[in-house]
C-alpha atoms as a PDB file:
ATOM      1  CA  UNK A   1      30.187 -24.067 -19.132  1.00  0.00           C
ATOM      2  CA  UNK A   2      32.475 -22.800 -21.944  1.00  0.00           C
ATOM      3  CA  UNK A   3      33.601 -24.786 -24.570  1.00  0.00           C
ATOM      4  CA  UNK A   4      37.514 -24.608 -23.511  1.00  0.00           C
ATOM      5  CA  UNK A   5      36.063 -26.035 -19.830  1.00  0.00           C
ATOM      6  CA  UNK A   6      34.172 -28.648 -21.114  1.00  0.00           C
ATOM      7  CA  UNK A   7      36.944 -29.923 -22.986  1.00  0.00           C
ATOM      8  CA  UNK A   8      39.942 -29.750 -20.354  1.00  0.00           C
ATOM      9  CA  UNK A   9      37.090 -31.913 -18.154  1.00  0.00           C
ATOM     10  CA  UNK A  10      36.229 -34.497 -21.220  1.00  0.00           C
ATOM     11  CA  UNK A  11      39.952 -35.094 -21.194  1.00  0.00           C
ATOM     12  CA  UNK A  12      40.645 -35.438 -17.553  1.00  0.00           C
ATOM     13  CA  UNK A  13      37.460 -37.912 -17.368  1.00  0.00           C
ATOM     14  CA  UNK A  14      38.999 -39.651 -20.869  1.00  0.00           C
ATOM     15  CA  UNK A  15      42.597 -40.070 -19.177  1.00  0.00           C
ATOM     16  CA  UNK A  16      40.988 -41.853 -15.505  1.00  0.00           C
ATOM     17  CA  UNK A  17      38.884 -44.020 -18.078  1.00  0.00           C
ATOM     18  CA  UNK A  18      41.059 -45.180 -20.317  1.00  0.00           C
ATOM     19  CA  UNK A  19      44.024 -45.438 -17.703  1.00  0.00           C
ATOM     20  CA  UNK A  20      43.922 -48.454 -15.089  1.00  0.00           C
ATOM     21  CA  UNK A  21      43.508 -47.646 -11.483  1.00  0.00           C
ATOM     22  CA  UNK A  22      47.210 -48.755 -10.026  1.00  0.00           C
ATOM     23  CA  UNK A  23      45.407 -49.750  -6.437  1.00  0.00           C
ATOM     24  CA  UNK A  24      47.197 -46.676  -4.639  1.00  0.00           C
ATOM     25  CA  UNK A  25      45.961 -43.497  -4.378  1.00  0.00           C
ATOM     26  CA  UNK A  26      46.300 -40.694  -5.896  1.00  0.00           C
ATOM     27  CA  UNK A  27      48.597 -42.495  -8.696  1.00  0.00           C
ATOM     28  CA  UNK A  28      47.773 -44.641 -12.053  1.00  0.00           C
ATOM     29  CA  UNK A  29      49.093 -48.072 -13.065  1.00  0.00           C
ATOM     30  CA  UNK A  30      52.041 -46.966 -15.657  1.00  0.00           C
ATOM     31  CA  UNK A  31      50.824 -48.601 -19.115  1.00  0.00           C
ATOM     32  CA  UNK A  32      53.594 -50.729 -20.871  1.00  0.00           C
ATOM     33  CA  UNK A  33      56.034 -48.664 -22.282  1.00  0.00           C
ATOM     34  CA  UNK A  34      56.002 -49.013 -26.070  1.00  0.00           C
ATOM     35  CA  UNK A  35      58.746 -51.457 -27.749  1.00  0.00           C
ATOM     36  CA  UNK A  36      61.505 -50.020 -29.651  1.00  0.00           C
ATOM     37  CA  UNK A  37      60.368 -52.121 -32.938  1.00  0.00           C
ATOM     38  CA  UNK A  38      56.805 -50.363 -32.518  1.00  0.00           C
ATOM     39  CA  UNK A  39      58.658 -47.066 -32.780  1.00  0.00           C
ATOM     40  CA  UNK A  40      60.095 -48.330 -36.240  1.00  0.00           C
ATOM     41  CA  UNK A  41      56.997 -47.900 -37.976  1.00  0.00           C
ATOM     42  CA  UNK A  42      56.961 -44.026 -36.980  1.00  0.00           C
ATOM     43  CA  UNK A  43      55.954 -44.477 -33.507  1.00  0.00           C
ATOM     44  CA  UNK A  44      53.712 -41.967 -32.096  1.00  0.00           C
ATOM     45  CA  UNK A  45      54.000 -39.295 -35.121  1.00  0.00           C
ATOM     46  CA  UNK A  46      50.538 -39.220 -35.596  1.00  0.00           C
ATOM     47  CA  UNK A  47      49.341 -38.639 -32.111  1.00  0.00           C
ATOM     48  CA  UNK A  48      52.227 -35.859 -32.421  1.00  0.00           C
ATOM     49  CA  UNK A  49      50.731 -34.384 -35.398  1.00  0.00           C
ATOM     50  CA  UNK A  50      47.368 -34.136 -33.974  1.00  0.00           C
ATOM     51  CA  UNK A  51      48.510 -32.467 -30.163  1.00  0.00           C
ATOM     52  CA  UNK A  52      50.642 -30.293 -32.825  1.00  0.00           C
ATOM     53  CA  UNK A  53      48.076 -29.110 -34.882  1.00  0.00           C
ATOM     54  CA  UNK A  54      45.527 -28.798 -32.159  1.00  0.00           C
ATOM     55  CA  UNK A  55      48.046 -27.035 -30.017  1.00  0.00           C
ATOM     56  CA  UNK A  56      47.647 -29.584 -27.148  1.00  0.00           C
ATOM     57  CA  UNK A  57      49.561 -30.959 -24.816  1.00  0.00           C
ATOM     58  CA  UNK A  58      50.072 -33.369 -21.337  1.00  0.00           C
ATOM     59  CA  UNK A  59      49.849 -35.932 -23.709  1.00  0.00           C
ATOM     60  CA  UNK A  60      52.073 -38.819 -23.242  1.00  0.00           C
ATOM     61  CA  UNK A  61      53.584 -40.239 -26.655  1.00  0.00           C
ATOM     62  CA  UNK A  62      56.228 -43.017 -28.001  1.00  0.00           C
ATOM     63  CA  UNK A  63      58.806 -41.595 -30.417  1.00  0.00           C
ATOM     64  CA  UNK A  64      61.590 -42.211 -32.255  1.00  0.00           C
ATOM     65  CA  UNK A  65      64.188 -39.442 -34.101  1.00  0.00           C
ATOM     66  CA  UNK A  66      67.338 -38.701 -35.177  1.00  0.00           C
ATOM     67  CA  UNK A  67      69.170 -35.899 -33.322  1.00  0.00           C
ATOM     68  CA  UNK A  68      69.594 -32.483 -35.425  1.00  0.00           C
ATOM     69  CA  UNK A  69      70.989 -30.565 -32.570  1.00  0.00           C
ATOM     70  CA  UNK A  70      72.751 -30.944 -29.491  1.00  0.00           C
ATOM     71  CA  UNK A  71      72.345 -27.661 -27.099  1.00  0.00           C
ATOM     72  CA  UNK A  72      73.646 -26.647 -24.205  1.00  0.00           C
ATOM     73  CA  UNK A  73      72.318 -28.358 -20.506  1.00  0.00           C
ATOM     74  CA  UNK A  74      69.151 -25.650 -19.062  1.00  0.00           C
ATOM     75  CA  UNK A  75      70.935 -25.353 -15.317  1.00  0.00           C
ATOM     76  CA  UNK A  76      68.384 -23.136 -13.903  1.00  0.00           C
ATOM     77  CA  UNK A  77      66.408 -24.931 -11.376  1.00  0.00           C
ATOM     78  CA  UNK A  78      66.323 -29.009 -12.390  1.00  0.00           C
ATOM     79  CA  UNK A  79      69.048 -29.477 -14.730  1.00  0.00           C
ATOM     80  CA  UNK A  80      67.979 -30.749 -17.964  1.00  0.00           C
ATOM     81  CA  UNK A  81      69.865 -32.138 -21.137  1.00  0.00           C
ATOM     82  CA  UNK A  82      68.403 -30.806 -24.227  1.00  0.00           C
ATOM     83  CA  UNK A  83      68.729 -31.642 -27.887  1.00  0.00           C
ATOM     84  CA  UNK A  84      66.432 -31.451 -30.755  1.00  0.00           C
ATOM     85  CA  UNK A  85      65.001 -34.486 -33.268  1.00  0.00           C
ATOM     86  CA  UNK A  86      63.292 -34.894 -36.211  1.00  0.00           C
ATOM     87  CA  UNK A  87      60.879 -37.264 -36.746  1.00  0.00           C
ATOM     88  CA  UNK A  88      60.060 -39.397 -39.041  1.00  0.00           C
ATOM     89  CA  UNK A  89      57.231 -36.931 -40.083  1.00  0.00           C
ATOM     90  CA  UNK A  90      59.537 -34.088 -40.202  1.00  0.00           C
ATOM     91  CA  UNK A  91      58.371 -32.551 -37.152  1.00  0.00           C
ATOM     92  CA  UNK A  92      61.265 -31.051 -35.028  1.00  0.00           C
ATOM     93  CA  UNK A  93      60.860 -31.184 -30.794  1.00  0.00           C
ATOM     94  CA  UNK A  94      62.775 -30.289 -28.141  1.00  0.00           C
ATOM     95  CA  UNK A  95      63.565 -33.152 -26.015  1.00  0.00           C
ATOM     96  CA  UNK A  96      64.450 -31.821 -22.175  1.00  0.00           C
ATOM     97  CA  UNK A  97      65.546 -34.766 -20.184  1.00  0.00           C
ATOM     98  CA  UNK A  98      66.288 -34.232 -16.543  1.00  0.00           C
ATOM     99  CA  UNK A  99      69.447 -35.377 -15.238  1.00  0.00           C
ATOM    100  CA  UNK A 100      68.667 -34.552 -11.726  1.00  0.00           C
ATOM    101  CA  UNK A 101      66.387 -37.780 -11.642  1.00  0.00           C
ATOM    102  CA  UNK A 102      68.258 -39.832 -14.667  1.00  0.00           C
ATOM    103  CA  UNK A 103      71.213 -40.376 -16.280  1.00  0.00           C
ATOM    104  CA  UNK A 104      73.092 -38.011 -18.579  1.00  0.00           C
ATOM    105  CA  UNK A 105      72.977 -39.521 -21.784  1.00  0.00           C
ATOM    106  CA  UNK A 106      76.990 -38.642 -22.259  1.00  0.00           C
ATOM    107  CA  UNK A 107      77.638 -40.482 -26.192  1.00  0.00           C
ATOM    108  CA  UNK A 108      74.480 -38.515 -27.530  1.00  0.00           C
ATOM    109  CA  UNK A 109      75.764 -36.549 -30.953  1.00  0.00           C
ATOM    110  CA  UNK A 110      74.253 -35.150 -33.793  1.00  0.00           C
ATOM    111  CA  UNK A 111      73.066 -37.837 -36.268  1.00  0.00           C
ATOM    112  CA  UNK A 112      72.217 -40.458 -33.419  1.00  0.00           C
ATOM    113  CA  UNK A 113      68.910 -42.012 -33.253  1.00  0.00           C
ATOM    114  CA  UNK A 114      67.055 -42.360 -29.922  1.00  0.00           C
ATOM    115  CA  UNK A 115      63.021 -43.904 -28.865  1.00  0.00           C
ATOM    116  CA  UNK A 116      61.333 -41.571 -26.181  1.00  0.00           C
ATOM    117  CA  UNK A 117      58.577 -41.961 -24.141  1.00  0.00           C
ATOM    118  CA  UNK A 118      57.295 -38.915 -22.055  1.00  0.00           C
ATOM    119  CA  UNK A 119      54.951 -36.521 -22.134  1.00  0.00           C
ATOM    120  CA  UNK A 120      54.179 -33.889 -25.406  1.00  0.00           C
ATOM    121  CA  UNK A 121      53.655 -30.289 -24.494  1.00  0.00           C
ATOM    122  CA  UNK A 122      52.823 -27.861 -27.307  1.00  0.00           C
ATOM    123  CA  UNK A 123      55.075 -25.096 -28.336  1.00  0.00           C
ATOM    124  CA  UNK A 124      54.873 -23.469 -32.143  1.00  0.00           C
ATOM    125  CA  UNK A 125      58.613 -24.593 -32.918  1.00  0.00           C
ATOM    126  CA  UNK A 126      56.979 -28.210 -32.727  1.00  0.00           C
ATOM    127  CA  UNK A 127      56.371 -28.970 -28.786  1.00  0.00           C
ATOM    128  CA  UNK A 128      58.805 -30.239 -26.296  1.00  0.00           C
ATOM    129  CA  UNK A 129      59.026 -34.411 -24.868  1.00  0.00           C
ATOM    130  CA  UNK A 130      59.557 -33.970 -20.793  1.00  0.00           C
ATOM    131  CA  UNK A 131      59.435 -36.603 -18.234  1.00  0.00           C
ATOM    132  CA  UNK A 132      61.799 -39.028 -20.171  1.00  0.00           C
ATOM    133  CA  UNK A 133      62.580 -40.049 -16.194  1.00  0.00           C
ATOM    134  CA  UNK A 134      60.782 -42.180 -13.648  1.00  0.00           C
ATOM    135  CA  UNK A 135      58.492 -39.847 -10.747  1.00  0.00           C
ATOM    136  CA  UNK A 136      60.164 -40.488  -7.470  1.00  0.00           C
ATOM    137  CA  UNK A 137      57.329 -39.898  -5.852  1.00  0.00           C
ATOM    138  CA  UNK A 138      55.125 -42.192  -8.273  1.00  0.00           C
ATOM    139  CA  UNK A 139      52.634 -39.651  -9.384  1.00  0.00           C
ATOM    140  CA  UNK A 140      53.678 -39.330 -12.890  1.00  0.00           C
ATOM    141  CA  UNK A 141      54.078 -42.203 -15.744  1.00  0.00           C
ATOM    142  CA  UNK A 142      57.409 -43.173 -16.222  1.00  0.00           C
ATOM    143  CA  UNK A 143      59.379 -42.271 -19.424  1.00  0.00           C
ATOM    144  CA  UNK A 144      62.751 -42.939 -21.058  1.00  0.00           C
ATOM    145  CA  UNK A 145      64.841 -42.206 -23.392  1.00  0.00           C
ATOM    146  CA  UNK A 146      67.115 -45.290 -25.451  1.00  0.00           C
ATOM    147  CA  UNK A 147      70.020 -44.253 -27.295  1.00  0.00           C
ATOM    148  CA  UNK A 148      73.210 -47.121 -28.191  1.00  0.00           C
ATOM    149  CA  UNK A 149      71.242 -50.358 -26.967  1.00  0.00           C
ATOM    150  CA  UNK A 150      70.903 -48.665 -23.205  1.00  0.00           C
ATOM    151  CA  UNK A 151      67.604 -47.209 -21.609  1.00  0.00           C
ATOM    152  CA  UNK A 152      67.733 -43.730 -19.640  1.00  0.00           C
ATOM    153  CA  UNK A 153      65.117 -43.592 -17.379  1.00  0.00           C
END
């Protein structure tokens, strides 16, 4: 088995242990969604840093940012709003948040700060947060996005 292999499968058995069985199959229980204050501190930076630096992703993470750019909506396929934070780290991502499944998030300008929760895919600008939206078919934990005292989900 090569190294790469034996990794991707120490992961996979690391995410069924560590995640509780929801009771249906094929799906797992969504953990708590972190708490805005627990963002405060720098929320998930670290994790960030590490899937960054290891160039890793499918890694869900808790964030918080201010937004440095605003771009325009992706409309091929799913449409997706897109805009770019910095962290409290420095580290810049790509936030694509789907508003096929959840709301547009219409008041978001430059300078705002928003929390996410979704999943981290690697990228060398800094890596991209998707699935800032519930999974209507309940395969996938839920994320959000919370901009001006409202949640986006």
């Amino acid at each position: 088995m090569n190294k790469r292999l034996l990794i991707a499968a120490l992961a996979v058995a690391a995410y069924f242990a560590l995640v509780p069985d929801s009771g249906v199959p094929g799906t797992r229980a969504a953990t708590p969604p972190p708490t805005v204050s627990s963002l405060a501190a720098g929320g998930d930076d670290a994790v960030i840093e590490n899937a960054f630096a290891n160039r890793t992703g499918n890694q869900q993470v808790a964030g918080q940012g201010t937004v440095v750019k605003v771009l325009a909506d992706d409309t091929h396929g799913s449409r997706h709003q897109r805009f770019i934070v910095r962290l409290g780290s420095g580290r810049t991502l790509l936030v694509s948040h789907n508003i096929d499944l959840a709301p547009r998030i219409d008041a978001l300008r430059e300078g705002d700060t928003i929390a996410f929760y979704g999943e981290y895919e690697w990228n060398p600008k800094g890596g991209v947060i998707h699935w800032t939206h519930h999974d209507p078919q309940g395969r996938h934990l839920p994320g959000w996005i919370r901009h001006g005292g409202r949640t986006y989900q």
